[in-house]
Protein backbone atom coordinates (compact mmCIF):
# COMPACT_ATOMS: atom_id res chain seq x y z
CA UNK A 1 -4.36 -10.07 1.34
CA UNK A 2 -1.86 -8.17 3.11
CA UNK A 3 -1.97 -9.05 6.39
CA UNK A 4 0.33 -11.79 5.10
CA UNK A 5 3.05 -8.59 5.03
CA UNK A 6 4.04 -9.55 8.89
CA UNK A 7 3.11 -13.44 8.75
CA UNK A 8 5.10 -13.71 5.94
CA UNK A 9 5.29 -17.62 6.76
CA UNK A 10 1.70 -17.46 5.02
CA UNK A 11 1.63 -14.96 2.77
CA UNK A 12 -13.89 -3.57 -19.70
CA UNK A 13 -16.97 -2.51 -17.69
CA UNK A 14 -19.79 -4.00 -20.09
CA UNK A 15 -17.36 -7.52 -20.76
CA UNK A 16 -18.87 -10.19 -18.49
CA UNK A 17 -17.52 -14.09 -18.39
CA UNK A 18 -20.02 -17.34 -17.85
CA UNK A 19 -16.96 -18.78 -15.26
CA UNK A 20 -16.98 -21.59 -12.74
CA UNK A 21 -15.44 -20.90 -9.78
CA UNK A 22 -17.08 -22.49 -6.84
CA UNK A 23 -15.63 -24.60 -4.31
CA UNK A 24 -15.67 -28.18 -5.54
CA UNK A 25 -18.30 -29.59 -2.99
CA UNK A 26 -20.69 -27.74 -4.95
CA UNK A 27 -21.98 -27.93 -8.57
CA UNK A 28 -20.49 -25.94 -11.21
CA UNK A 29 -22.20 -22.87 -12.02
CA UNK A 30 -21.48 -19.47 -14.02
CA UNK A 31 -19.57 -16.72 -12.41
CA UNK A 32 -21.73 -14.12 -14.28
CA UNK A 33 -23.97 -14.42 -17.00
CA UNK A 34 -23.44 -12.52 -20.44
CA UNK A 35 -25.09 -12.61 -23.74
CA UNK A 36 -22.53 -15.31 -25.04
CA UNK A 37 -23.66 -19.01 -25.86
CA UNK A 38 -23.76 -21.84 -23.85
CA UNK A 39 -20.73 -23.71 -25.70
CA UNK A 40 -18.78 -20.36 -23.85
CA UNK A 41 -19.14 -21.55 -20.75
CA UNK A 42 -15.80 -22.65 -19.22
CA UNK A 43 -14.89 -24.50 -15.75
CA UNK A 44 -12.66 -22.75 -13.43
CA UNK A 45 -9.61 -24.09 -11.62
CA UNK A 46 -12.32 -24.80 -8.29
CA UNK A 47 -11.09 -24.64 -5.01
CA UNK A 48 -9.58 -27.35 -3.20
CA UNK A 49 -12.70 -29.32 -0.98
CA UNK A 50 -12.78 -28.49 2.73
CA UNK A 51 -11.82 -32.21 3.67
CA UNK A 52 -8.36 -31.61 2.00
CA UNK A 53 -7.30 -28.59 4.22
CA UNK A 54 -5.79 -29.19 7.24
CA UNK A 55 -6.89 -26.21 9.15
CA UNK A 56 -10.10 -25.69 11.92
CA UNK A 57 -12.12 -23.93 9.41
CA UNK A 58 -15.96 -23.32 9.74
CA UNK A 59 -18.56 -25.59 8.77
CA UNK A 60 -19.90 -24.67 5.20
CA UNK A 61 -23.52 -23.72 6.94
CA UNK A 62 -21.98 -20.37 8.32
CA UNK A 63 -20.38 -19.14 4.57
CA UNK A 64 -21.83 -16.27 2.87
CA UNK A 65 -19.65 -16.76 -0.23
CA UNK A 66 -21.38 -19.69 -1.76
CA UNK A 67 -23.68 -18.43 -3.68
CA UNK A 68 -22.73 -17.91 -7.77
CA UNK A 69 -21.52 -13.38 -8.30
CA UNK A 70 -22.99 -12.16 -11.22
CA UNK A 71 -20.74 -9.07 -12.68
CA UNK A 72 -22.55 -7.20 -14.81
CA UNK A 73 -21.05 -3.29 -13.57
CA UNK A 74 -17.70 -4.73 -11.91
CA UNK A 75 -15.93 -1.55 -11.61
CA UNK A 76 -18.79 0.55 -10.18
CA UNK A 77 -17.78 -0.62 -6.42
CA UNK A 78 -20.22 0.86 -4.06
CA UNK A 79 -19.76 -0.97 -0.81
CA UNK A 80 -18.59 1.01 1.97
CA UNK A 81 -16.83 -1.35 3.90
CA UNK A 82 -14.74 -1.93 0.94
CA UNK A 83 -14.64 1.61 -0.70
CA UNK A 84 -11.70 0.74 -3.37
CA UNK A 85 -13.01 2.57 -6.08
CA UNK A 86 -13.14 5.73 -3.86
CA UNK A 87 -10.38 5.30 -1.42
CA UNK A 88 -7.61 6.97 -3.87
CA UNK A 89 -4.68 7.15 -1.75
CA UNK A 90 -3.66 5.03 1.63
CA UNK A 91 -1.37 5.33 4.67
CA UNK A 92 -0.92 2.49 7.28
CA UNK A 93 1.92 2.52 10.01
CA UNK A 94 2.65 -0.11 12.25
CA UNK A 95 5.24 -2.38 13.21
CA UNK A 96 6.58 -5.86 12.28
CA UNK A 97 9.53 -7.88 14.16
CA UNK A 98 10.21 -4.82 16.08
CA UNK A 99 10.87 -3.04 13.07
CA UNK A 100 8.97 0.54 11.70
CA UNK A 101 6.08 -1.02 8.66
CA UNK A 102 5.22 1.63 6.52
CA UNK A 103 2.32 0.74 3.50
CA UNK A 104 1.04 2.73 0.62
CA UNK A 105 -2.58 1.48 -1.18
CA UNK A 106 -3.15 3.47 -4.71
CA UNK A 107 -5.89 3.53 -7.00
CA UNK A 108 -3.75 2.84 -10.67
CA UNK A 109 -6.29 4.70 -13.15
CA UNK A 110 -6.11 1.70 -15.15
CA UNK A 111 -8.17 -1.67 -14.89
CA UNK A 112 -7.17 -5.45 -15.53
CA UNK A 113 -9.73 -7.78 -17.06
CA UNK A 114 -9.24 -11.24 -15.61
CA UNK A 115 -9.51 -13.01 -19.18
CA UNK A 116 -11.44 -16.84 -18.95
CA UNK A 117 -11.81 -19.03 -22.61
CA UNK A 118 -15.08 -17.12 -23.23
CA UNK A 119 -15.03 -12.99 -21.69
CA UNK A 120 -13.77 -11.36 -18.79
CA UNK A 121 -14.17 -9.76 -15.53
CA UNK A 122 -13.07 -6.23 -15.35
CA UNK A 123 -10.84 -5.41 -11.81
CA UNK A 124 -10.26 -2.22 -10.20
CA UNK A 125 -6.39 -2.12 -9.94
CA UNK A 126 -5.06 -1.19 -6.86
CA UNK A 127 -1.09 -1.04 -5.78
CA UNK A 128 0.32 -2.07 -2.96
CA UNK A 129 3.97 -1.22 -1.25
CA UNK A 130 5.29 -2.21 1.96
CA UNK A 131 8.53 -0.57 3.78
CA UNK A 132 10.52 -2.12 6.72
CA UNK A 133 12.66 0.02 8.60
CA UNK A 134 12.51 2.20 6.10
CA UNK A 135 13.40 -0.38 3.22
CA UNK A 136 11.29 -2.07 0.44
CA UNK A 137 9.77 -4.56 1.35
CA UNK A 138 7.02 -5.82 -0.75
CA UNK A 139 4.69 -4.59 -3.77
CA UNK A 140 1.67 -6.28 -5.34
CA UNK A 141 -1.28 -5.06 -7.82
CA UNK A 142 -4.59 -6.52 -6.05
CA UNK A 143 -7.67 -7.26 -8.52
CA UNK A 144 -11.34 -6.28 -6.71
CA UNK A 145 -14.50 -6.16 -8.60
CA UNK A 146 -18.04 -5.74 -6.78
CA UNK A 147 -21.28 -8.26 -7.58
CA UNK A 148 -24.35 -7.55 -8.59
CA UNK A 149 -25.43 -8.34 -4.91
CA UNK A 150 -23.14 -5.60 -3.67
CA UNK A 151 -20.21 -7.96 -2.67
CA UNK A 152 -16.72 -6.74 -3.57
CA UNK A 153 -14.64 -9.94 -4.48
CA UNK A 154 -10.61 -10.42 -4.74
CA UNK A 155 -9.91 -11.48 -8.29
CA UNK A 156 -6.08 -12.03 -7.38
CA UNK A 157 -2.97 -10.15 -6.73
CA UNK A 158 0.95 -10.10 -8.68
CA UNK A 159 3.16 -10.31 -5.23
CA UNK A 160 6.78 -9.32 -5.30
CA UNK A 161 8.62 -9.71 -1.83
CA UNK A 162 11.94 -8.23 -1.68
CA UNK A 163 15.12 -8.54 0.39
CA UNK A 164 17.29 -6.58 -0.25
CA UNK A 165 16.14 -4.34 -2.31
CA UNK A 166 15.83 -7.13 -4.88
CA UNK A 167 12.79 -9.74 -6.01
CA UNK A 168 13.32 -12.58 -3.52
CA UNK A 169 10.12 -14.37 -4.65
CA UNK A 170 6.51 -14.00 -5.83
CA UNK A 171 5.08 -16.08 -3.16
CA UNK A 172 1.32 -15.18 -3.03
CA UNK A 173 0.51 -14.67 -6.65
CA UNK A 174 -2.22 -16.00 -7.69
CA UNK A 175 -5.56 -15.04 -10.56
CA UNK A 176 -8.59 -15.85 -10.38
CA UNK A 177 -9.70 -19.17 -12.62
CA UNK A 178 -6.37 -19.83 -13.40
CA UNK A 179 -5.17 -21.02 -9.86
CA UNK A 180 -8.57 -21.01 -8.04
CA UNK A 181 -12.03 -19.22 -7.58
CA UNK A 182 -12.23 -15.68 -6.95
CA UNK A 183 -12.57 -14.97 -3.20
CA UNK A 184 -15.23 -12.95 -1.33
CA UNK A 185 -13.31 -9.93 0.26
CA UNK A 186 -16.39 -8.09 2.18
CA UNK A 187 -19.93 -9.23 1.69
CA UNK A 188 -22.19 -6.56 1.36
CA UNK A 189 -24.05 -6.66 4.60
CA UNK A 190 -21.81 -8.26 7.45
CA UNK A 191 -23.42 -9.98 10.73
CA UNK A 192 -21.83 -11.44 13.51
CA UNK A 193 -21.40 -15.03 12.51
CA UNK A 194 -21.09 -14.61 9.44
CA UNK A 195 -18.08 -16.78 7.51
CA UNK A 196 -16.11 -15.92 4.11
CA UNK A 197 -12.89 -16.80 2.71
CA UNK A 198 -10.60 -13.71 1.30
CA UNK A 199 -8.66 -16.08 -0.23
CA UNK A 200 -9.24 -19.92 -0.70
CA UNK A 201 -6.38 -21.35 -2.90
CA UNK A 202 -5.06 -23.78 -0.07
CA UNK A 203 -2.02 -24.60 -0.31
CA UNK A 204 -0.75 -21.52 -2.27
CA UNK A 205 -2.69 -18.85 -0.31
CA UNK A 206 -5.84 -19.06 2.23
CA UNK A 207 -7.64 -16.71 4.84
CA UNK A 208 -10.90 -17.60 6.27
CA UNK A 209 -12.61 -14.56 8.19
CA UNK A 210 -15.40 -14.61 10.83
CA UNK A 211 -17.71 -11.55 11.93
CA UNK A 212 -17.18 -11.39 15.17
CA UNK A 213 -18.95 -8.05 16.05
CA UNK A 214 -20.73 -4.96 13.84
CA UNK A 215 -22.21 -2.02 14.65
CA UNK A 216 -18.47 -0.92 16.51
CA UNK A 217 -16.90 2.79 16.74
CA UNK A 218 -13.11 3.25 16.45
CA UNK A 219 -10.53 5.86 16.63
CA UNK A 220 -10.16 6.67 13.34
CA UNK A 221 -7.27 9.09 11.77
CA UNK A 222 -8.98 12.42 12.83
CA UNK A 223 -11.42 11.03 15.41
CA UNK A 224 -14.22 8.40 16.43
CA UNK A 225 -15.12 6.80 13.02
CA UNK A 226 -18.24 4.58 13.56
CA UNK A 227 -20.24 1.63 11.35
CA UNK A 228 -16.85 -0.64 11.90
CA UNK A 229 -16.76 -4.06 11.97
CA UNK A 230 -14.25 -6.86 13.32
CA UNK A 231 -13.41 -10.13 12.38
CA UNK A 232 -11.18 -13.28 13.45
CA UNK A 233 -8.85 -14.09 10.21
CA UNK A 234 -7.44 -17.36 10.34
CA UNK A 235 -4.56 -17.99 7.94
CA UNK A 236 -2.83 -20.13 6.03
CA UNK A 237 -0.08 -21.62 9.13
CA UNK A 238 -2.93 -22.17 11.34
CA UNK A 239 -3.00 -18.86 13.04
CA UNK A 240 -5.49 -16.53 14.18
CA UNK A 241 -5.16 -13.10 14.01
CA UNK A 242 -8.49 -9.80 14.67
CA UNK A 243 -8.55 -7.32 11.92
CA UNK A 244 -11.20 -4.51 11.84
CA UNK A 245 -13.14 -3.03 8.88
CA UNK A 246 -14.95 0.86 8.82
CA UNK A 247 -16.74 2.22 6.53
CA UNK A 248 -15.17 4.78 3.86
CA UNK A 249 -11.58 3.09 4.80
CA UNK A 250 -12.30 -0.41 4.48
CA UNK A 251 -9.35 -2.55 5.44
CA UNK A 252 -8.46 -0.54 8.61
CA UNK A 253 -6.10 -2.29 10.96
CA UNK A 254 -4.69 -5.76 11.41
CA UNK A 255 -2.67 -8.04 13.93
CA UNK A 256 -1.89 -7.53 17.55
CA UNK A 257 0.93 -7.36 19.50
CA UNK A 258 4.10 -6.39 18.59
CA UNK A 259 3.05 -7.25 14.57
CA UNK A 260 0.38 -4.53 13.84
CA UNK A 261 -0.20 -2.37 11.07
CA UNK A 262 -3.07 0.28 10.95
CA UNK A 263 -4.50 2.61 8.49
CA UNK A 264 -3.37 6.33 9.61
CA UNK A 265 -4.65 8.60 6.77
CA UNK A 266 -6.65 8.12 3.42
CA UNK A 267 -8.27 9.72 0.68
CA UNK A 268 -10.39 11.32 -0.04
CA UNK A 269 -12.14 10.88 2.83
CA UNK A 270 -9.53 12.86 5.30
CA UNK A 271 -8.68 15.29 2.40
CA UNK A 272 -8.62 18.92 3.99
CA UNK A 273 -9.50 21.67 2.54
CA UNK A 274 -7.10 24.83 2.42
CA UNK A 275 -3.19 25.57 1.66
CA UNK A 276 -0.81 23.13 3.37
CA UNK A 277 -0.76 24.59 6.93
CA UNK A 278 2.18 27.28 7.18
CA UNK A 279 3.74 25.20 10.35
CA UNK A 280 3.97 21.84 7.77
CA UNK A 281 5.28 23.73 5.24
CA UNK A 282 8.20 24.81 7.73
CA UNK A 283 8.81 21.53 8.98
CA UNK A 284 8.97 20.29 4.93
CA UNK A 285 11.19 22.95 3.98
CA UNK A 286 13.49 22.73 6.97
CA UNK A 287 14.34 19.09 6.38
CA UNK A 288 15.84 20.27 2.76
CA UNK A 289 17.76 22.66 5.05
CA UNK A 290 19.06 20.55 7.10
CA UNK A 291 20.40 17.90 4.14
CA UNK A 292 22.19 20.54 2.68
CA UNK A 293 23.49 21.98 5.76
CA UNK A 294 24.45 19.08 6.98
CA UNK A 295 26.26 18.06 3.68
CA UNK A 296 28.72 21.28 3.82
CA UNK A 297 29.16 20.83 7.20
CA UNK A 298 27.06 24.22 8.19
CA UNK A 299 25.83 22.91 11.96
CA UNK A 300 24.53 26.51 12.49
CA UNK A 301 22.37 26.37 9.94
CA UNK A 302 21.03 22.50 10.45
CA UNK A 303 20.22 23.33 14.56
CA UNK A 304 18.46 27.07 13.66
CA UNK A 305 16.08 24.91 10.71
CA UNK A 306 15.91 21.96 13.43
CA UNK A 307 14.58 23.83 16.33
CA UNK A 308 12.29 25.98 13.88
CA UNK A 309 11.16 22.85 12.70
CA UNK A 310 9.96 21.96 16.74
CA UNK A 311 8.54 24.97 16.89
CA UNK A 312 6.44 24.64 14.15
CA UNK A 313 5.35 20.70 14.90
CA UNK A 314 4.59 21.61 19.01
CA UNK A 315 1.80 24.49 17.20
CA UNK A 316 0.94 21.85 14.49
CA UNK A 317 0.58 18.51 16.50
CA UNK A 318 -2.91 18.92 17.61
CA UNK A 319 -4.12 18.86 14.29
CA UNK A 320 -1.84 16.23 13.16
CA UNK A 321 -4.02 12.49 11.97
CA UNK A 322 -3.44 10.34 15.35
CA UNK A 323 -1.06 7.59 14.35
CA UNK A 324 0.95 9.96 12.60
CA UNK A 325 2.08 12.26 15.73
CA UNK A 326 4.21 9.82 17.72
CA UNK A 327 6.02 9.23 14.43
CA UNK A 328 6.87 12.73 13.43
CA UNK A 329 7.73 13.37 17.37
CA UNK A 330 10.07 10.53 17.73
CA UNK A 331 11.28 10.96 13.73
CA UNK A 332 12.04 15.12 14.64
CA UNK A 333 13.95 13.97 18.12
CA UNK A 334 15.95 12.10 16.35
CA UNK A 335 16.87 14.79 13.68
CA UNK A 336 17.93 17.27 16.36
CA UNK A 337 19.84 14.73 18.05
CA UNK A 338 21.90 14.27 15.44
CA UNK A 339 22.66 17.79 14.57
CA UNK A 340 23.41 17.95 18.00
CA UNK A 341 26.06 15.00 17.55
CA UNK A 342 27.07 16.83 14.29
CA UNK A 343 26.74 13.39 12.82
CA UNK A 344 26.14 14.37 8.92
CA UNK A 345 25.00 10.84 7.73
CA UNK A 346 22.40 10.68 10.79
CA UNK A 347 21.26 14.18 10.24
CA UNK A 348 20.64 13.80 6.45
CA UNK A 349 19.18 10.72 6.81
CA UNK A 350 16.67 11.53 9.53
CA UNK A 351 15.96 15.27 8.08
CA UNK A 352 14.39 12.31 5.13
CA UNK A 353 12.80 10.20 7.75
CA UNK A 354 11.07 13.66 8.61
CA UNK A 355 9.95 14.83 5.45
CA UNK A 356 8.50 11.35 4.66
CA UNK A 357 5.99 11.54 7.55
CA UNK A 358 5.57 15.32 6.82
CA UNK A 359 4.58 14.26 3.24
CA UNK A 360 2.03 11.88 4.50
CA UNK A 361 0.15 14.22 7.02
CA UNK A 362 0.66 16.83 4.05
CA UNK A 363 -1.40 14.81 2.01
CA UNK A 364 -4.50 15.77 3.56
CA UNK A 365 -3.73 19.43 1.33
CA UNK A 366 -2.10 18.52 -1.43
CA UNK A 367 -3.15 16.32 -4.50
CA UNK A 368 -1.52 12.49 -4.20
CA UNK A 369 0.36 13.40 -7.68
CA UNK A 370 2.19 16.36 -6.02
CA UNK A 371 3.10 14.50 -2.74
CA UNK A 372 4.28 11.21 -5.53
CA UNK A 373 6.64 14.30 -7.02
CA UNK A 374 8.37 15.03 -3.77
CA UNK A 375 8.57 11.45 -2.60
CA UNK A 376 10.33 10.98 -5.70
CA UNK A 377 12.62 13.65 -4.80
CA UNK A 378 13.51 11.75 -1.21
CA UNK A 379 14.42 8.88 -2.96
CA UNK A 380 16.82 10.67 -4.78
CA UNK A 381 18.26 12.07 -1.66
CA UNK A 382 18.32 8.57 0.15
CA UNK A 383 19.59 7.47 -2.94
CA UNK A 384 22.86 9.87 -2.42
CA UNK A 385 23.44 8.47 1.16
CA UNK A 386 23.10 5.08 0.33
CA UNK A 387 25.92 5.45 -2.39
CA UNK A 388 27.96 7.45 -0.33
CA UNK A 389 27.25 4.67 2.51
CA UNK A 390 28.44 2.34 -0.34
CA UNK A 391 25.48 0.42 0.55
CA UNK A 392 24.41 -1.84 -2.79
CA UNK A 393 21.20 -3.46 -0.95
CA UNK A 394 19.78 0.33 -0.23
CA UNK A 395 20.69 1.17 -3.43
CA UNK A 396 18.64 -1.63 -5.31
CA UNK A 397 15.71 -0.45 -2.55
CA UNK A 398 16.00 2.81 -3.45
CA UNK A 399 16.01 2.26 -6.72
CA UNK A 400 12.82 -0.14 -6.85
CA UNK A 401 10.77 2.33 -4.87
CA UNK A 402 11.33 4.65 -7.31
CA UNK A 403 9.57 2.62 -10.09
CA UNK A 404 6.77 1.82 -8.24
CA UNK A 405 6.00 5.65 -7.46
CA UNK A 406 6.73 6.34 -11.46
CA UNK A 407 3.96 3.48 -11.70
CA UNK A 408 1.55 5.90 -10.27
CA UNK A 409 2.34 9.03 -12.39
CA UNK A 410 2.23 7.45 -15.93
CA UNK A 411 0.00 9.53 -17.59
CA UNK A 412 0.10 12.56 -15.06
CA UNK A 413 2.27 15.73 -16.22
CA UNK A 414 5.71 13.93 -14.61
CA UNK A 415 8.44 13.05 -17.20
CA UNK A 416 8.05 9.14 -16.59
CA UNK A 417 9.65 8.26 -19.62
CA UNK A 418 12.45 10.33 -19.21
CA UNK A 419 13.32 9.42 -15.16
CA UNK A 420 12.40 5.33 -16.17
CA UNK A 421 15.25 5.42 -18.80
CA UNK A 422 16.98 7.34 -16.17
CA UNK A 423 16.25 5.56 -13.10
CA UNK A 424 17.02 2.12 -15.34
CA UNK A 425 20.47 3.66 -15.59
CA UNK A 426 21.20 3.81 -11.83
CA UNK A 427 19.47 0.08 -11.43
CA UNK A 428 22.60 -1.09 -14.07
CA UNK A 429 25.23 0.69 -12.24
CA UNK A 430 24.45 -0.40 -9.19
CA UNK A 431 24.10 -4.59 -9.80
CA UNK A 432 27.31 -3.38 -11.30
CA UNK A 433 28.68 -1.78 -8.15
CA UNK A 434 29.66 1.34 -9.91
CA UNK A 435 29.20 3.54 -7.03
CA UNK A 436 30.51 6.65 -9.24
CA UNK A 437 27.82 5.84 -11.59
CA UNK A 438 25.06 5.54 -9.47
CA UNK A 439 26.18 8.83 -7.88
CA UNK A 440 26.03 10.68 -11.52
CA UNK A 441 22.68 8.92 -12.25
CA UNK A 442 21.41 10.57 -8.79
CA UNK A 443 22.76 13.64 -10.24
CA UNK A 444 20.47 13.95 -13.03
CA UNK A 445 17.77 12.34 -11.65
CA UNK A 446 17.89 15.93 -9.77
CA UNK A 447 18.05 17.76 -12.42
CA UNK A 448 15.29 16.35 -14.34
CA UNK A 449 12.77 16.73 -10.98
CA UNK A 450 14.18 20.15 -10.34
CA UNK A 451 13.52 21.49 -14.30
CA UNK A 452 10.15 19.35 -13.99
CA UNK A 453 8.61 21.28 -11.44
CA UNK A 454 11.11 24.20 -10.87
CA UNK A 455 12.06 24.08 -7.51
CA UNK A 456 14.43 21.37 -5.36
CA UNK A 457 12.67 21.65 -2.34
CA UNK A 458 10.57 19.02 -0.90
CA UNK A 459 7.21 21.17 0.04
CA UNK A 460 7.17 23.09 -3.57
């Protein structure tokens, strides 16, 4: 799971499998039971037995996740603590090492069936990305299915941790079966006591949770959201860390301290209805005003758009979800300092740092496809300053965020084919360190979302 983001030192509906997958103190028995015979019926990779891991785990008496899943509707996830099938779209903010975390969770509209010698288990696919400071830092598809008891369990995840902009390493993968059993991820009735392990591939990956208290209300995106539940993770170094759970968000914050990251919008459940609000829509437009007007050099034009822009946030702010206003605050100070400097790199790069955060509260009126359209269209624009910056690491970020956002528009009306052939392009020219190239490929990358959609400004 992806708490492991800031401990980084850690880490088809109808098709059913007869699977083994239970910790190896206990007897083999099928995962879930179809209409295949006997001979079918395969042995899972088990977990490793409690004795061999070195960590204070809890006595076997106080698990919940011993008892054999049966699968027989995987997809159809109904839990509310764990709400994957429903929660389309995610936002959580934080911060790691002193450094701004970003992280986006996406429903992919396509499923992954977890293939053992004799059927499958079909998974719910959901995507993962990380930012630090701004850059990519890691991506992973996660695999959840729900039981027939109501459980949701954690069929695996394909990890990719960058630095750089680049695949560092793919620490974290893991399937279920093939390294290990399948791992409990939110039982479907949580009490205080009660013990399950998210993941329980020790060495590879591990996190043992305890309920430590139910029943709680929290401050939620738009206001008190009660039903929550925390826990005490303990992970794979040895660590401890809380993490709370509420229903209709599931996973909704994590760590303490200065390494916390916390859900700050999601649908559909803090979908709005209505146009974007007109003040949004100025502060969205303004920060294509100020890139261009800070790109020719017209400072008259960047400070009237900037101080519109304050206007427009001080009547908006109220409204604004809660762990999204300090951001926007700080992210708009920051653009009118700069335009006060006349510092055209700063300015264009925090008009971007805006209209990412405006994008995010802006998703609570517009459809996650639309918002994935003009995200596309910042990464373009960071894209330009990174070349000009001559700045190969941001450009291989850049250029792998990009992909994963295409990711989640195959099969929507967005020319993916087109901008991945594109987008592939700038990738070459830039392990290259054709900095002319890359600038061209930027160039038409442009175009293309421009004559897509008809309009080069990031609110349309």
């Amino acid at each position: 799971m992806h708490s492991k983001t800031f401990l980084h030192a850690l880490t088809a509906a109808g098709m059913a499998a007869i699977v083994a997958c239970t910790d190896s103190a206990s007897p083999v028995q099928p995962y879930a039971v179809a209409s295949l015979a006997s001979s079918n019926r395969v042995a899972c990779k088990p977990a490793p037995p409690d004795a061999s891991i070195p960590l204070p785990i809890a006595p076997r008496s106080k698990r919940v996740d011993l008892a054999t899943p049966r699968f027989s509707n995987p997809t159809n996830v109904t839990n509310p603590l764990f709400p994957i099938k429903n929660l389309k779209h995610a936002i959580l903010v934080g911060e790691v090492d002193g450094l701004p975390f970003r992280a986006e969770t996406t429903l992919l509209p396509t499923t992954k069936s977890i293939h053992i010698d004799g059927g499958a288990v079909e998974t719910l696919i959901s995507q993962y990305v990380a930012y630090l400071d701004g850059r990519i830092h890691e991506a992973a598809l996660d695999w959840y299915a729900q039981a027939d008891d109501g459980s949701v369990w954690y069929f695996g995840e394909d990890v990719f941790n960058y630095e750089e902009g680049t695949v560092a390493n793919r620490d974290g993968t893991w399937i279920a079966c093939t390294d290990g059993p399948a791992a409990m991820i939110m039982p479907r009735n949580p009490r205080v006591g009660d013990v399950f392990r998210v993941e329980n591939i020790f060495p590879n990956v591990f996190e043992e949770i305890e309920v430590i208290a139910v029943n709680q209300t929290v401050p939620g995106p738009l206001g008190p959201v009660p039903g929550a539940f925390t826990v005490s993770q303990l992970h794979l170094d040895g660590t401890y860390a809380p993490k709370t759970f509420a229903p209709g968000y599931g996973e909704f914050s994590t760590g303490s301290g200065g390494d916390i990251e916390s859900l700050a919008l999601a649908l559909p459940i803090n979908a709005a209805p209505g146009l974007t609000p007109a003040q949004l829509r100025t502060i969205l437009a303004g920060t294509s005003t100020v890139f261009r007007a800070a790109g020719s050099g017209t400072w008259a034009g960047a400070e009237t758009a900037a101080a519109e822009m304050h206007r427009a946030w001080r009547r908006y702010r109220p409204q604004a979800p809660r762990l999204l206003k300090p951001i926007m605050t700080d992210a708009l100070a920051a653009l009118s300092d700069a335009v006060a400097s006349r510092d055209a790199a700063r300015s264009r790069q925090a008009s971007i740092d805006v209209a990412k955060t405006g994008l995010d509260i802006a998703l609570r009126f517009r459809s996650r496809v639309e918002v994935d359209r003009s995200r596309l269209k910042l990464v373009v624009k960071q894209l330009v300053i990174d070349v000009e910056a001559e700045d190969g690491g941001g450009i291989a970020s850049d250029v792998a965020i990009f992909g994963l956002i295409l990711d989640r528009l195959t099969g929507t009306s967005v020319n993916v084919t087109r901008l991945r052939r594109e987008i592939d392009t700038v990738r070459t020219a830039g392990e290259q360190g054709d900095f002319s190239a890359v600038m061209r490929g930027a160039e038409r990358l442009e175009r293309i979302l421009r004559d897509d959609d008809g309009s080069d400004d990031t609110e349309e």
